[in-house]
N, C-alpha and C. Protein backbone atom coordinates (compact mmCIF):
# COMPACT_ATOMS: atom_id res chain seq x y z
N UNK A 1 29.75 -13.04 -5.66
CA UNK A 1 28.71 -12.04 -5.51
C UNK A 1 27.51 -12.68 -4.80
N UNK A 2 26.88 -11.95 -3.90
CA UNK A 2 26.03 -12.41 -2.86
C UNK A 2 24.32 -12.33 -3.85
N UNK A 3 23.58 -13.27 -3.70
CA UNK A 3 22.50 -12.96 -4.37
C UNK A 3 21.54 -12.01 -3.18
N UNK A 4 20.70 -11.22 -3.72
CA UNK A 4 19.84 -10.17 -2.90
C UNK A 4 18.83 -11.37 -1.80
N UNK A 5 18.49 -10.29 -0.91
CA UNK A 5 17.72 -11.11 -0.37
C UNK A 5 15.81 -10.65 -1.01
N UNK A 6 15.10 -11.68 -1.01
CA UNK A 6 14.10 -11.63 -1.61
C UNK A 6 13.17 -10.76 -0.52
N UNK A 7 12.28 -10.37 -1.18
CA UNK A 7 11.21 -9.45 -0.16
C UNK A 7 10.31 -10.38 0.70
N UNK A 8 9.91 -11.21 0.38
CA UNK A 8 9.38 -12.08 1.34
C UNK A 8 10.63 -12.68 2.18
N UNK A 9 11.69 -12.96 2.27
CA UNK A 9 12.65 -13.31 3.32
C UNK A 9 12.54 -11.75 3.94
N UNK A 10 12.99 -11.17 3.24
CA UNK A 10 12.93 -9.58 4.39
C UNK A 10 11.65 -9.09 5.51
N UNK A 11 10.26 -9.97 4.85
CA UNK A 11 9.34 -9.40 5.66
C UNK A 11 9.71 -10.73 6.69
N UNK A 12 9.29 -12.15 6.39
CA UNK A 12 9.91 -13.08 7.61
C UNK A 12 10.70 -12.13 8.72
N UNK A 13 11.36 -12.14 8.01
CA UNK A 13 12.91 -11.83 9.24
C UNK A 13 12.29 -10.07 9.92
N UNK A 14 11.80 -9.59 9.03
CA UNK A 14 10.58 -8.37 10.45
C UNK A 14 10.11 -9.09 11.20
N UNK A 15 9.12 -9.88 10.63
CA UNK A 15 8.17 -10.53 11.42
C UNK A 15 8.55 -11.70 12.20
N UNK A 16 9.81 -12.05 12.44
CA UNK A 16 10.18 -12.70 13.44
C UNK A 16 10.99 -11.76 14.58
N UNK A 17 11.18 -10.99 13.79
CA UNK A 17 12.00 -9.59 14.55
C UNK A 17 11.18 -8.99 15.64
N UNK A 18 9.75 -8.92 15.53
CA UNK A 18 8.84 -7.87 15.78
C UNK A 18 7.89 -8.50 16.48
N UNK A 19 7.99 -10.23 16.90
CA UNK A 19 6.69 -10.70 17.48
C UNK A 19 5.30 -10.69 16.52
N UNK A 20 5.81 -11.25 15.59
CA UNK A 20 4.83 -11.29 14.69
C UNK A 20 4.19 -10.20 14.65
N UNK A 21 5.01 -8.68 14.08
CA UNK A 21 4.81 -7.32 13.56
C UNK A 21 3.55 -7.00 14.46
N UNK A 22 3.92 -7.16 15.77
CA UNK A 22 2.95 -7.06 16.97
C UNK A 22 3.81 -5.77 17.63
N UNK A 23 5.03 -5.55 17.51
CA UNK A 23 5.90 -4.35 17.95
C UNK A 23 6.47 -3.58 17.21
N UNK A 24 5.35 -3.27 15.40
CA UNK A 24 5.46 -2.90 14.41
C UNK A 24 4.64 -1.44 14.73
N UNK A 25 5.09 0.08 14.21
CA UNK A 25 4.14 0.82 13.99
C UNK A 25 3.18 0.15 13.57
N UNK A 26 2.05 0.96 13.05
CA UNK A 26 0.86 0.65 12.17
C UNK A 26 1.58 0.87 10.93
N UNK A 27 2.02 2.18 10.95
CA UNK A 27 2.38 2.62 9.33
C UNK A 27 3.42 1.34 8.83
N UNK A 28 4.10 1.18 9.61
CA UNK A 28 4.95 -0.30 9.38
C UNK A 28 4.75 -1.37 8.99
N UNK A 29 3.48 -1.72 10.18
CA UNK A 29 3.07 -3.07 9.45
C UNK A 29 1.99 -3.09 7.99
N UNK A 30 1.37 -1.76 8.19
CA UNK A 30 0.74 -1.58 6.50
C UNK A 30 1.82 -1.76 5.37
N UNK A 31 3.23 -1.07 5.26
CA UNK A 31 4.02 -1.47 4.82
C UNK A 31 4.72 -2.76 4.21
N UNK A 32 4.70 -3.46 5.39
CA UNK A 32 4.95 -5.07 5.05
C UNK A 32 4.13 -5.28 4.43
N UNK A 33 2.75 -5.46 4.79
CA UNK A 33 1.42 -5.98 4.33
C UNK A 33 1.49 -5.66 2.98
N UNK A 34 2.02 -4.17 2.26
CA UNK A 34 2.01 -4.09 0.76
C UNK A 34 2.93 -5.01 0.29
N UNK A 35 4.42 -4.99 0.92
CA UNK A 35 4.94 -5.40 0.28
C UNK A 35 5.39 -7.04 -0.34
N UNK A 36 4.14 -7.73 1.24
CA UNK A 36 3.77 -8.82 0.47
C UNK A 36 2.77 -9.16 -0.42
N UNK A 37 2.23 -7.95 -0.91
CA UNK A 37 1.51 -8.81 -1.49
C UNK A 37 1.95 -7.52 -2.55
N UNK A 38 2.91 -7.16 -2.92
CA UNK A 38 3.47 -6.89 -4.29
C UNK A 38 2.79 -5.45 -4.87
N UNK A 39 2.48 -4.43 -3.90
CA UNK A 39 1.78 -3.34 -4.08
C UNK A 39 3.04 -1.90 -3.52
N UNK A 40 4.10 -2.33 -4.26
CA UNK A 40 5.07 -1.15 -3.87
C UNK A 40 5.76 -0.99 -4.95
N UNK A 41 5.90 0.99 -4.76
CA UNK A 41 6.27 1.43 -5.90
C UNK A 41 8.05 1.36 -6.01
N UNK A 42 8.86 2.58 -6.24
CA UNK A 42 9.83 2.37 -6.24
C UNK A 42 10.22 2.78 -4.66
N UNK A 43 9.15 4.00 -4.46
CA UNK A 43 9.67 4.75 -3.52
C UNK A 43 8.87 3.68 -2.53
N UNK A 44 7.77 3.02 -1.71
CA UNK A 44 7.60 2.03 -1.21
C UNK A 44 8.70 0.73 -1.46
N UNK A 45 9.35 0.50 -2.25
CA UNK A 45 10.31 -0.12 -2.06
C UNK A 45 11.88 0.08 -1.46
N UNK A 46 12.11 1.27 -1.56
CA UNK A 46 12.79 1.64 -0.96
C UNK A 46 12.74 1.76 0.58
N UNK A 47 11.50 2.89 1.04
CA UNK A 47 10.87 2.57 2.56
C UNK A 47 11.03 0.89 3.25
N UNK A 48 10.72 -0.09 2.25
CA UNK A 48 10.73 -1.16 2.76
C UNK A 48 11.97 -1.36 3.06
N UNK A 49 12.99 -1.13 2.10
CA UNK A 49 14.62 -1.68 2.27
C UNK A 49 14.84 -0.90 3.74
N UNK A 50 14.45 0.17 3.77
CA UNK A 50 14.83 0.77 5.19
C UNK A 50 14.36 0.68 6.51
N UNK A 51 12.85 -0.04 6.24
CA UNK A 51 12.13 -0.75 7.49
C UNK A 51 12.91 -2.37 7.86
N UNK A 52 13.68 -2.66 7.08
CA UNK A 52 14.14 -3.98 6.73
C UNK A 52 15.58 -3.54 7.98
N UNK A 53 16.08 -2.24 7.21
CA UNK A 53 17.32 -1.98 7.91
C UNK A 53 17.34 -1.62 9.82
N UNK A 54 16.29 -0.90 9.34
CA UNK A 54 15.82 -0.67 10.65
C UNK A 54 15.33 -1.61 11.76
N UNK A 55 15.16 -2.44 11.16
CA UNK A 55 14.43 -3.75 12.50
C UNK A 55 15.85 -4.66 12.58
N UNK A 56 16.83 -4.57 11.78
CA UNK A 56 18.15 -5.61 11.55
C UNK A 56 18.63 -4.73 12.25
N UNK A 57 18.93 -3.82 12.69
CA UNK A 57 19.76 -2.93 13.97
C UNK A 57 19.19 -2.73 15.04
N UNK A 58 17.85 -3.33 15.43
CA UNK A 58 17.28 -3.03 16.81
C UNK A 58 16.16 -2.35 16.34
N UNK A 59 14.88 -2.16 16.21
CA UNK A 59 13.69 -1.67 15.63
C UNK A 59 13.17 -0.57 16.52
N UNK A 60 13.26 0.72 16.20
CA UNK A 60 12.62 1.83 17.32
C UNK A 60 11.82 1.93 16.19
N UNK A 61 10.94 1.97 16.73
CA UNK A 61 9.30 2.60 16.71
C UNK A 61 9.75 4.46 16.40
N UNK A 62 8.78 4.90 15.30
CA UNK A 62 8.96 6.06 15.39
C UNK A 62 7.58 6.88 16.03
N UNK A 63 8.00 8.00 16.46
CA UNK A 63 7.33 9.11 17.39
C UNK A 63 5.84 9.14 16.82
N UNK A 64 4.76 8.91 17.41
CA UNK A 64 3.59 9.51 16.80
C UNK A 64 3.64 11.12 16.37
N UNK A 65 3.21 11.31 14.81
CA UNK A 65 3.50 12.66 14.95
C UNK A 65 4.67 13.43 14.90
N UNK A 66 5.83 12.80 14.98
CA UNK A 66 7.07 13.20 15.06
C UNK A 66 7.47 13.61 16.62
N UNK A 67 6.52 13.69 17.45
CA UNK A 67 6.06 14.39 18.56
C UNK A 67 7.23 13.46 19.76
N UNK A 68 8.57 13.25 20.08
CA UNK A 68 9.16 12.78 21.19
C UNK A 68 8.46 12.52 22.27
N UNK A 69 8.52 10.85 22.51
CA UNK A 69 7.51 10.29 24.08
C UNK A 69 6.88 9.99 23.76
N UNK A 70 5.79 10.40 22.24
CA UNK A 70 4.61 9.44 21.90
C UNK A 70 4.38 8.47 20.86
N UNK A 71 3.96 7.38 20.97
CA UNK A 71 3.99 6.59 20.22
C UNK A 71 2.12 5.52 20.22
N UNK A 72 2.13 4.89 19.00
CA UNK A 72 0.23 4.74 19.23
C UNK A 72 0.68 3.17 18.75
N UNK A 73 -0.33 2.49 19.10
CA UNK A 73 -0.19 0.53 18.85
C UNK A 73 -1.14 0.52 17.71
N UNK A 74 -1.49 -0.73 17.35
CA UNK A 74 -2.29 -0.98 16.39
C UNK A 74 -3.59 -0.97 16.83
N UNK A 75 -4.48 -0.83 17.47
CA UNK A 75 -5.55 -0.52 18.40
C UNK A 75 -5.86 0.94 18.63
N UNK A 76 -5.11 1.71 18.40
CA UNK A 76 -5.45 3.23 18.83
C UNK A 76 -4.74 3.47 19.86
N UNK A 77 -3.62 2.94 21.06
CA UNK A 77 -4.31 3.60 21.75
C UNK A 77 -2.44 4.13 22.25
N UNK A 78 -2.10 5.49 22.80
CA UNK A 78 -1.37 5.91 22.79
C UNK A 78 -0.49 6.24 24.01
N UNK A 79 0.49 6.27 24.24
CA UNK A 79 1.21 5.94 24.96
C UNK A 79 2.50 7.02 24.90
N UNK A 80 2.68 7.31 26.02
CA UNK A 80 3.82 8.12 26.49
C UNK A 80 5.10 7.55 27.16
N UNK A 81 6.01 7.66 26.48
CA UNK A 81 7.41 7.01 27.19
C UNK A 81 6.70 5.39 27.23
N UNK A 82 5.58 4.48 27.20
CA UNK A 82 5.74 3.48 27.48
C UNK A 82 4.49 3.44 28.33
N UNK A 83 4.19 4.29 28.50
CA UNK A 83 2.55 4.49 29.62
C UNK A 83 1.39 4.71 28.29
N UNK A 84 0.55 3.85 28.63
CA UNK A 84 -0.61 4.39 28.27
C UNK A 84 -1.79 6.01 28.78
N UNK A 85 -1.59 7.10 27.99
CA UNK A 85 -2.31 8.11 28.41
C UNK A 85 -3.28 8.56 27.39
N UNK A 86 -4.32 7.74 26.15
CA UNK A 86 -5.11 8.13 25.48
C UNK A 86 -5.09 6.92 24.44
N UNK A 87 -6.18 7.27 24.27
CA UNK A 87 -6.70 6.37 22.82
C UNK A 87 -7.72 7.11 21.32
N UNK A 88 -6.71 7.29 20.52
CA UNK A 88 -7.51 7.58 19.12
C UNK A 88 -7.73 6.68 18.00
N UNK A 89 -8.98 7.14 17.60
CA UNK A 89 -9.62 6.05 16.25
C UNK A 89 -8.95 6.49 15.47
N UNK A 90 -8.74 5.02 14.60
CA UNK A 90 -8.04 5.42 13.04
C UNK A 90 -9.09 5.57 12.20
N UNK A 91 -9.07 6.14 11.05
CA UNK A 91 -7.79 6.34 10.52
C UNK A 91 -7.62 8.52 11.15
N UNK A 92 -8.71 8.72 12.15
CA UNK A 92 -8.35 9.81 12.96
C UNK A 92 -7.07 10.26 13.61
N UNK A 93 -6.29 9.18 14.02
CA UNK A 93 -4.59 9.04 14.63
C UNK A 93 -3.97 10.26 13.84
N UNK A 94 -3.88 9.79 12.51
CA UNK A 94 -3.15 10.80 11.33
C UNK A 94 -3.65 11.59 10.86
N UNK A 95 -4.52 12.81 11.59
CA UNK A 95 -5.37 13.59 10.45
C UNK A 95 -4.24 15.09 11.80
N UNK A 96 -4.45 16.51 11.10
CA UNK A 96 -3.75 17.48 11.49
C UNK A 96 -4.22 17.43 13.09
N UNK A 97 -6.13 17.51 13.70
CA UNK A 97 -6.73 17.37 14.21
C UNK A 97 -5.77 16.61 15.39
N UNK A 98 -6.04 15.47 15.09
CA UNK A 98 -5.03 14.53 16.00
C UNK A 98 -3.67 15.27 16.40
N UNK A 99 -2.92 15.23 15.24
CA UNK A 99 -1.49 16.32 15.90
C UNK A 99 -1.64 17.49 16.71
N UNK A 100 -2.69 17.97 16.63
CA UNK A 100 -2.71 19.28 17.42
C UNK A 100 -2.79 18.71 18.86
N UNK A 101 -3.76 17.67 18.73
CA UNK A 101 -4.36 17.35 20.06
C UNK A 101 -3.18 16.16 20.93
N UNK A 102 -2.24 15.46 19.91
CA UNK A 102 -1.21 14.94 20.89
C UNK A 102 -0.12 15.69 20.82
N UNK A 103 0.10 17.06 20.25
CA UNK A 103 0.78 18.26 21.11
C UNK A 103 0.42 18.44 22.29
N UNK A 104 -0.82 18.58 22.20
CA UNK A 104 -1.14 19.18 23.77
C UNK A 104 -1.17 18.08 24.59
N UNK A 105 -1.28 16.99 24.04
CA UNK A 105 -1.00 15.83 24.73
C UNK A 105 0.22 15.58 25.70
N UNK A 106 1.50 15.71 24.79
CA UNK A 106 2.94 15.67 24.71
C UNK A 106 3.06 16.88 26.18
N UNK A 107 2.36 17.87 26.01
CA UNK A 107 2.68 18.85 26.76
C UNK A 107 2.32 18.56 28.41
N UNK A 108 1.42 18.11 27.97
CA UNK A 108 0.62 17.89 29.97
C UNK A 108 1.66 16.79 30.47
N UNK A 109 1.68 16.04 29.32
CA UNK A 109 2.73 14.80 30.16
C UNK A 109 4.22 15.41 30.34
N UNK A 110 4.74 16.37 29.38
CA UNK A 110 5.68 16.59 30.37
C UNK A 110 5.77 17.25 31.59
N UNK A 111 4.60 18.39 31.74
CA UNK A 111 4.40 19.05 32.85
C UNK A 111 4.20 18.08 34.03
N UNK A 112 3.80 16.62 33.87
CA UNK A 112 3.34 16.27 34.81
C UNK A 112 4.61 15.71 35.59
N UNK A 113 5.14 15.04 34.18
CA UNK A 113 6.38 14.78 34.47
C UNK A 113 7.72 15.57 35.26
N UNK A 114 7.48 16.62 35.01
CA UNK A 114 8.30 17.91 35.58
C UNK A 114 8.12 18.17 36.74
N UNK A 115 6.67 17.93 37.39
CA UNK A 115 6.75 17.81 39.00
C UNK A 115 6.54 16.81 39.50
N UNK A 116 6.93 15.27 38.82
CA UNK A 116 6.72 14.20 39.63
C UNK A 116 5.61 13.41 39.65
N UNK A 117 4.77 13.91 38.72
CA UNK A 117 3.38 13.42 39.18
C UNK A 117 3.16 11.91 38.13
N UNK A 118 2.31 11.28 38.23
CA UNK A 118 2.21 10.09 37.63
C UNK A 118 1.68 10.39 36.28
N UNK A 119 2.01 9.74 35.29
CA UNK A 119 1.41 10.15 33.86
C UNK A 119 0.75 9.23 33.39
N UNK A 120 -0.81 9.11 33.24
CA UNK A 120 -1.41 8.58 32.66
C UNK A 120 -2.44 8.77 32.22
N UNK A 121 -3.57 7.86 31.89
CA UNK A 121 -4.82 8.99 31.15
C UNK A 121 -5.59 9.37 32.27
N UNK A 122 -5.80 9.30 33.57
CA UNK A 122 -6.03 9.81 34.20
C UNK A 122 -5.63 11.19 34.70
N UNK A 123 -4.25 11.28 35.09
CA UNK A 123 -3.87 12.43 35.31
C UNK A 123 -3.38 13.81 33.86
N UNK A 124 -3.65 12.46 32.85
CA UNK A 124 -2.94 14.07 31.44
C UNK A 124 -3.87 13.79 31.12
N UNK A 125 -5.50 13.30 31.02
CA UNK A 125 -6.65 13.96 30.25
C UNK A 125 -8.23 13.73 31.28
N UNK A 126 -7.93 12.81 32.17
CA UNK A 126 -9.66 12.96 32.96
C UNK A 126 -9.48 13.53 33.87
N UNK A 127 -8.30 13.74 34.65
CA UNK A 127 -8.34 14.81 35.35
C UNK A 127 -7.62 16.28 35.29
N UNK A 128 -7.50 16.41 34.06
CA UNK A 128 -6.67 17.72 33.38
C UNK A 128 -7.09 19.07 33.59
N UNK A 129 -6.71 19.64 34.49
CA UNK A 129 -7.34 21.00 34.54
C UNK A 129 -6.16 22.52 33.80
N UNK A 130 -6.53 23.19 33.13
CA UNK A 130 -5.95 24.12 32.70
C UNK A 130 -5.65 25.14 33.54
């Protein structure tokens, strides 16, 4: 019988996974951060077993928002497919406010995308015309 692996080996092996949880959501690396220092419940422990699983098969980042194409760094600042097109303050990122506004976010970039045009914060918000 295999002994478990301990929670501090599990965060290591993220955090060697992840560039020193530098290619961690936020919500992710707050995660680790509890779970080293021993602030998880059952259900935070579980999340962890599955952030664990998830970086041991290749680590995708999940969607800001649930929203497909967007995703935000630890800095604020947000990114489409891999482009930078906006930046929000935390803990503002996660409030409804924010979701509404990287819907409409989500939306210009695909339009822009749809005719070719370059996507970035220039073209999906300083120069955005309705």
């Amino acid at each position: 019988m295999s002994k478990p692996i301990s929670i501090s080996d599990m965060a290591l092996e993220i955090l060697r996974t992840t560039h020193d949880g530098n290619d961690l959501a936020p919500e992710h690396l707050k995660l680790l951060e509890s779970a080293v220092n021993g602030f998880l419940n059952d259900h935070g422990a579980a999340a962890f077993q599955s952030l664990y699983e998830n970086v041991k098969s290749g680590y995708v980042r999940p969607w800001l928002h649930g929203i497909e194409g967007l995703t935000i760094d630890h800095e604020g600042y947000v990114y489409w497919r891999g482009r930078h097109v906006e930046h929000y303050s935390r803990p503002w990122a996660y409030t409804d406010g924010a979701k509404r506004q990287a819907e409409v976010l989500a939306s210009r970039c695909r339009r822009l995308e749809s005719i070719g045009a370059e996507v970035s914060v220039k073209t999906a918000v300083l120069e955005w015309e309705d």
